[in-house]
Protein backbone atom coordinates (compact mmCIF):
# COMPACT_ATOMS: atom_id res chain seq x y z
CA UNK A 1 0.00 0.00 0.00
CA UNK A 2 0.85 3.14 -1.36
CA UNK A 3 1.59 5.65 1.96
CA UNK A 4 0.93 9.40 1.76
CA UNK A 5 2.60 11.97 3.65
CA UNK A 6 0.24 14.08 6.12
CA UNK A 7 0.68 16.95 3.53
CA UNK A 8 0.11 14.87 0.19
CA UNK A 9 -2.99 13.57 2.24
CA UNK A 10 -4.03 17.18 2.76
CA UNK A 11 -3.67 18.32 -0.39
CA UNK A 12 -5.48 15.37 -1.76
CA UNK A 13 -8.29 15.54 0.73
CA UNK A 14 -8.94 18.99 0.70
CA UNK A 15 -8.30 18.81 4.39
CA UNK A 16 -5.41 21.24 6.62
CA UNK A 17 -2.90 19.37 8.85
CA UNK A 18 -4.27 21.26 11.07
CA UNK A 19 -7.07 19.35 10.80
CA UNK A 20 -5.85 16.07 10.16
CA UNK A 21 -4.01 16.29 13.83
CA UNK A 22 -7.49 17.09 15.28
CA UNK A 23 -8.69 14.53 13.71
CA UNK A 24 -6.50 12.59 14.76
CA UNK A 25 -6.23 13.30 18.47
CA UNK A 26 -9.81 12.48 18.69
CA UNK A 27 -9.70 9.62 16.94
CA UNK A 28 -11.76 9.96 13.59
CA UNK A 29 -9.38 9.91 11.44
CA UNK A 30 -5.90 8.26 12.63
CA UNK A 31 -3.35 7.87 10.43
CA UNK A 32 -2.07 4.66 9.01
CA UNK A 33 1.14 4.87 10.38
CA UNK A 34 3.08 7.02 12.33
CA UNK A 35 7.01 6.75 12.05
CA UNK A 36 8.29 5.98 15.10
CA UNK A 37 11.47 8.04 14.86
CA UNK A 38 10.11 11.42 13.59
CA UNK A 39 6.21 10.69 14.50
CA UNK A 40 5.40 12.04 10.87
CA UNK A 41 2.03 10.72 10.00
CA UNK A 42 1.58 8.92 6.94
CA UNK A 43 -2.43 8.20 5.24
CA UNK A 44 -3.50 5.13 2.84
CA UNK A 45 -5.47 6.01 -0.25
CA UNK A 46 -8.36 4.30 1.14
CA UNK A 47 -8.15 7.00 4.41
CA UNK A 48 -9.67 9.32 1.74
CA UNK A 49 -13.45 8.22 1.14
CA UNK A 50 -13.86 8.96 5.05
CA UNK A 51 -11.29 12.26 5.19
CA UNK A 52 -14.15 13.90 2.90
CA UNK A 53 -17.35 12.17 4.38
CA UNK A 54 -15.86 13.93 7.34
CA UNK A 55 -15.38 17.01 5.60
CA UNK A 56 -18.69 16.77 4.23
CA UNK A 57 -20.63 16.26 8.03
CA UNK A 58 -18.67 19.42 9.51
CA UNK A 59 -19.57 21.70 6.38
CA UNK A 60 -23.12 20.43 7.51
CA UNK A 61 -22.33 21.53 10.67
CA UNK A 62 -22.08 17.75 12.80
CA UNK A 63 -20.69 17.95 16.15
CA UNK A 64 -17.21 16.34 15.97
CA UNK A 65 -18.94 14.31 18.80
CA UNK A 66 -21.67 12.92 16.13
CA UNK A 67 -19.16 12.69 13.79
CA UNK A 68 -17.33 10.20 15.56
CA UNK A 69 -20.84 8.27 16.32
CA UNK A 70 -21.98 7.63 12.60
CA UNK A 71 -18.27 6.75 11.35
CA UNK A 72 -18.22 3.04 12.93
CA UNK A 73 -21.98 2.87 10.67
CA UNK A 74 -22.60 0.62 8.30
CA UNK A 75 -23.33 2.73 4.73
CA UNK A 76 -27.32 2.29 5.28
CA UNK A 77 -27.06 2.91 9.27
CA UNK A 78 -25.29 5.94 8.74
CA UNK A 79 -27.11 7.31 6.08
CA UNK A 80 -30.27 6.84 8.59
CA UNK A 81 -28.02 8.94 11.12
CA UNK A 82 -27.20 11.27 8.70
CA UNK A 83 -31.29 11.48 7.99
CA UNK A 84 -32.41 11.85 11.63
CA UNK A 85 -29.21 14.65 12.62
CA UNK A 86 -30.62 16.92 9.21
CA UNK A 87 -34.10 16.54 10.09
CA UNK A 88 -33.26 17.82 13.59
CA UNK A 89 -31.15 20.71 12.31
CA UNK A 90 -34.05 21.62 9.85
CA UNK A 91 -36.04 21.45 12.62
CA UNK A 92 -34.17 23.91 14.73
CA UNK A 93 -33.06 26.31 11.75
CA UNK A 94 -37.24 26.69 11.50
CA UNK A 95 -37.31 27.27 14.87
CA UNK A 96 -34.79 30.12 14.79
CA UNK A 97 -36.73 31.44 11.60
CA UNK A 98 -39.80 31.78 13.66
CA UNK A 99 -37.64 33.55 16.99
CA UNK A 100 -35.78 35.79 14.16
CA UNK A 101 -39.48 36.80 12.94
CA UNK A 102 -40.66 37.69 16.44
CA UNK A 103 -37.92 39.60 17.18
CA UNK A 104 -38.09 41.43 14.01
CA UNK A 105 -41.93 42.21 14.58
CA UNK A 106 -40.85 43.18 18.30
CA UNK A 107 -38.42 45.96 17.72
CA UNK A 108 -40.73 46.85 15.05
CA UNK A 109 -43.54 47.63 17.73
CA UNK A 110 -45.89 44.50 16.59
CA UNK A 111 -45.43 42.86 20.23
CA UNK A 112 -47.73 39.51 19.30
CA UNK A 113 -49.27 36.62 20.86
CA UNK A 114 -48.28 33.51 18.45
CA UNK A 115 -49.87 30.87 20.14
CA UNK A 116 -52.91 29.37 21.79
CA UNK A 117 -52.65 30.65 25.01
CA UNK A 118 -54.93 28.94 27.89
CA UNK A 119 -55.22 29.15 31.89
CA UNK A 120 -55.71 26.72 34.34
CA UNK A 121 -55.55 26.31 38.40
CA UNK A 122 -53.22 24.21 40.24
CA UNK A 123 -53.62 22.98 43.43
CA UNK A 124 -51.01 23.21 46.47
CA UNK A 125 -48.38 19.99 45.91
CA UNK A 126 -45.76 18.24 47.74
CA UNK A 127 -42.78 17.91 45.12
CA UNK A 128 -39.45 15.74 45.18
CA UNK A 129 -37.41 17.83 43.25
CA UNK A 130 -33.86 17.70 42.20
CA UNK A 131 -32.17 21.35 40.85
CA UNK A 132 -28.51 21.68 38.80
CA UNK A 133 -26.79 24.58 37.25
CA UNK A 134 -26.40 23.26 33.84
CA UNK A 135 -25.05 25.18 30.39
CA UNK A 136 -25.75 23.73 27.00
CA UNK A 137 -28.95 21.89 25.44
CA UNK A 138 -26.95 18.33 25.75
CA UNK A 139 -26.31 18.67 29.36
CA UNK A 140 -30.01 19.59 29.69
CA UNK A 141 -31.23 16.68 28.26
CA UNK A 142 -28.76 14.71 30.09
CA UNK A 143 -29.81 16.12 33.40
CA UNK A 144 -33.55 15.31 32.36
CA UNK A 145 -32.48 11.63 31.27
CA UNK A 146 -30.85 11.54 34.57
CA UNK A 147 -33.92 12.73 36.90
CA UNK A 148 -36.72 9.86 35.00
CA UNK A 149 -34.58 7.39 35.50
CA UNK A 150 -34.61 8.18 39.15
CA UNK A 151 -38.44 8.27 38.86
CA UNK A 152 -38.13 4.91 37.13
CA UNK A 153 -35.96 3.61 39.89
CA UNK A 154 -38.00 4.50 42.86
CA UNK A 155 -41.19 4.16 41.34
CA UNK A 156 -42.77 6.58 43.21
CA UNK A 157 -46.82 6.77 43.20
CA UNK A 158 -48.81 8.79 41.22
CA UNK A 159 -50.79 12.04 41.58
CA UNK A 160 -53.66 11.67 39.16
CA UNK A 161 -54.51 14.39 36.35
CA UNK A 162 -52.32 16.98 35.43
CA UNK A 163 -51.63 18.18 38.69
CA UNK A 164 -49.71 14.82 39.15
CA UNK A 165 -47.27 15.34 35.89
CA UNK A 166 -43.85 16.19 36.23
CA UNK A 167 -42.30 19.14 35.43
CA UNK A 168 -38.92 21.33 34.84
CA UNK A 169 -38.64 24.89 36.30
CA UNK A 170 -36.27 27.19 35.01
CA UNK A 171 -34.99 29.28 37.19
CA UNK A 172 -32.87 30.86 34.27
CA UNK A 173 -31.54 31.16 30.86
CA UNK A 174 -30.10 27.61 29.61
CA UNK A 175 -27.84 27.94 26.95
CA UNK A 176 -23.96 27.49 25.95
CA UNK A 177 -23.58 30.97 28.07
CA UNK A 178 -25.78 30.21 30.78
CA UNK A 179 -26.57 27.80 32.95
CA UNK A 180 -29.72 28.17 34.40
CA UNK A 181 -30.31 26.78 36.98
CA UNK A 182 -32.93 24.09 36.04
CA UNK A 183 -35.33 22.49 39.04
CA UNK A 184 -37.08 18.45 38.01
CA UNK A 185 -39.97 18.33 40.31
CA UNK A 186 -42.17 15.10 40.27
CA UNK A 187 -45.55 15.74 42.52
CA UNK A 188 -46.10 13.42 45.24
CA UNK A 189 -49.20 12.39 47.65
CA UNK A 190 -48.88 14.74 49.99
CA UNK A 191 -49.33 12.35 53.01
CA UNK A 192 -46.90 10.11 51.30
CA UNK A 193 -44.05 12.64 51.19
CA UNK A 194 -42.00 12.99 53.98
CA UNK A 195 -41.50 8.93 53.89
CA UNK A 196 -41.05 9.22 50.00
CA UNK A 197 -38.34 11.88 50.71
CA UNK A 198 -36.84 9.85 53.00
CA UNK A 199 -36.06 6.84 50.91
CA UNK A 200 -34.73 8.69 47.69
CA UNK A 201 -31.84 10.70 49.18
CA UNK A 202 -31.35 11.82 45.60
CA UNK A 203 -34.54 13.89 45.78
CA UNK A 204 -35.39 16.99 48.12
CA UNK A 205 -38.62 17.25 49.12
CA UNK A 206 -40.75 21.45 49.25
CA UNK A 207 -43.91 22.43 48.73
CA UNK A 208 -45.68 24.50 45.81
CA UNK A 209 -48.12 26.75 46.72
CA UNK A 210 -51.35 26.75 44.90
CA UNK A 211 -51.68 28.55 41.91
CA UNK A 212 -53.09 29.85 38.21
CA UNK A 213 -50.92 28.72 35.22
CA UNK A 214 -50.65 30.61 31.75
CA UNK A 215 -49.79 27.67 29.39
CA UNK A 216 -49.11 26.81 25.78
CA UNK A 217 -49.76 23.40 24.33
CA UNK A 218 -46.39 22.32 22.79
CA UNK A 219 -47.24 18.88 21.29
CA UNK A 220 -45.01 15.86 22.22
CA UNK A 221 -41.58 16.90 19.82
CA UNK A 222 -38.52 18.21 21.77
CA UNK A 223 -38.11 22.38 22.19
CA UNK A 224 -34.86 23.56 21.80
CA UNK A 225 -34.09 26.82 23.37
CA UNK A 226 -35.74 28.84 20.09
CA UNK A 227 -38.56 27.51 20.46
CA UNK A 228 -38.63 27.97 24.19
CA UNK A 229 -38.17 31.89 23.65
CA UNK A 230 -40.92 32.20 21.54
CA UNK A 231 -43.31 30.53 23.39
CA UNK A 232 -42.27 32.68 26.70
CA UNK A 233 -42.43 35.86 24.67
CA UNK A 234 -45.48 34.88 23.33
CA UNK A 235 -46.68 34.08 26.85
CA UNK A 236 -45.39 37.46 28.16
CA UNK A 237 -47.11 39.46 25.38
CA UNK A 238 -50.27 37.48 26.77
CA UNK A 239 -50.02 38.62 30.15
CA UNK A 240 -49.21 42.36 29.25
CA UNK A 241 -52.56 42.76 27.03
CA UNK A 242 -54.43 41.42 30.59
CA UNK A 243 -55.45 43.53 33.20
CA UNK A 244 -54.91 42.37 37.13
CA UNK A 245 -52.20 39.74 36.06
CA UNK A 246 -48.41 39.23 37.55
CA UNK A 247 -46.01 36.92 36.86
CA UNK A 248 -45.90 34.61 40.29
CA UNK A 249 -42.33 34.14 41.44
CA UNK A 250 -42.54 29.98 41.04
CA UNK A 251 -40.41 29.87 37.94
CA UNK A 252 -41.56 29.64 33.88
CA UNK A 253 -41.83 25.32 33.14
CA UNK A 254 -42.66 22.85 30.83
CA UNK A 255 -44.93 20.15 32.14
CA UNK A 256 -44.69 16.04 30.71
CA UNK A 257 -48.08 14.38 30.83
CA UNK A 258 -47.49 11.23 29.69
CA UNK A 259 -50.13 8.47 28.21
CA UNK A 260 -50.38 6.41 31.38
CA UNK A 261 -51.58 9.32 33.73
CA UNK A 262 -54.12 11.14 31.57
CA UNK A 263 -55.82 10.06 28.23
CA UNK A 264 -53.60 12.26 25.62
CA UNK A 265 -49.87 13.03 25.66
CA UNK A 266 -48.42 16.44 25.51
CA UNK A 267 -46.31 18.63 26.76
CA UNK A 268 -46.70 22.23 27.85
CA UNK A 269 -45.03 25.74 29.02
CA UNK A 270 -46.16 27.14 31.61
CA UNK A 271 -45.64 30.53 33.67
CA UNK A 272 -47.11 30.86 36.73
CA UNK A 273 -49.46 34.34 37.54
CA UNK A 274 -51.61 35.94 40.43
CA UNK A 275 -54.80 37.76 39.72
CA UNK A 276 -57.82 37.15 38.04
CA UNK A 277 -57.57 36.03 34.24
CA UNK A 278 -60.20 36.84 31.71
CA UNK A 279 -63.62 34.61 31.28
């Protein structure tokens, strides 16, 4: 086998060194041999096919970390990968569209509400929450994947209705720049709770006062954090075209209902407010 130097490689793959040492260093694309005495990296012509499918994913804008997920793929597995990460990125680019819009109309003085918004009452609740400073929409999820399978684990009984779903407060702004905080709560019976708290150490256990709810239906997909500001702006714009309304201090949060505690599944975003909303 024909070896190329790391520059002939370059050239030939339309790829920097620079590059090809990342690339390298996090394993994607090693090289075929390295000399032992001056460590200069040398490529096989057959290292090309995945130097530009790799080439191809970043102009696309992959995640070196997704990246190095679909290269192990078989041709038809990754192509399904491929499918599933540019559905998701269409998803979000609309999702910015719509956010770009609003802002637009916004500074423009056309302050809109965009979606359905209704109201609802929520009883006083005993909660077993756990709360995180986290930065970053993977982290997020990770947190949330963390928190049901604790529910999972402890298998904690059920509040029925809405009331009963559980839900994530947050406290602040969750992105790459900030890190929230973010608060999972799961509503428990309240004569339950104190011996519920004490067997999932994981968990602390408050109360939630009772309370009205502006909310949003938001369907069952994920919301990325584009979505989320258009829904709270939307909600906000709500609440400033009603008269006797204030936000409640309890924190703006989606809510998971899912199939086995009511008859649909959705999810919602809700902000908490005092006074009386319109009939």
């Amino acid at each position: 086998m024909d070896l190329m130097t790391i520059g002939e490689f370059a050239r030939r793959s339309r790829l920097s060194a620079k590059a090809l040492r990342l690339y390298d260093e996090l394993g994607l694309l090693p090289p075929a041999r390295v000399d032992a005495d001056s460590g200069y990296r040398m490529y096989g012509p057959g290292q090309l096919k995945q130097a530009r499918l790799i080439a191809a994913l970043r102009q696309l804008q992959v995640s070196l970390a997704e990246i190095k997920a679909i290269l192990p793929l078989e041709p038809l597995q990754a192509a399904e990968r491929i499918r599933e990460v540019w559905d998701a990125t269409e998803a979000e680019h609309t999702a910015r569209g719509a956010l770009a819009a609003y802002l637009i109309d916004e500074l423009s003085g056309k302050r809109s509400v965009m979606y359905e918004v209704s109201t609802r009452e929520m009883p006083d609740r005993s909660l077993l929450c756990i709360k995180r400073s986290v930065a970053g929409r993977d982290r997020a999820w990770a947190f949330g994947k963390e928190f049901i399978a604790l529910l999972r684990h402890y298998q904690l009984p059920q509040v029925e209705g809405r009331a009963g779903a559980f839900f994530c407060i947050y406290w602040g702004e969750v992105s790459e720049d900030s890190d929230g905080p973010m608060e999972w709560c799961r509503p428990v019976p309240a004569d339950e709770a104190e011996a519920l708290a004490a067997r999932c150490p994981e968990l602390t256990l408050r109360a939630e006062p009772a309370h009205q709810e502006a909310f949003v239906k938001i369907g069952d997909g994920q919301i990325d954090g584009a979505d989320w500001q258009v829904v709270s702006r939307s909600l906000e714009a709500w609440s400033e075209q009603q008269r006797d309304i204030l936000p409640a201090d309890l924190g703006v949060r989606i809510t998971y209902l899912p199939s086995e505690v009511g008859r649909d599944s959705y999810q919602d975003f809700a902000v908490p407010f005092t006074g009386q909303p319109p009939r």
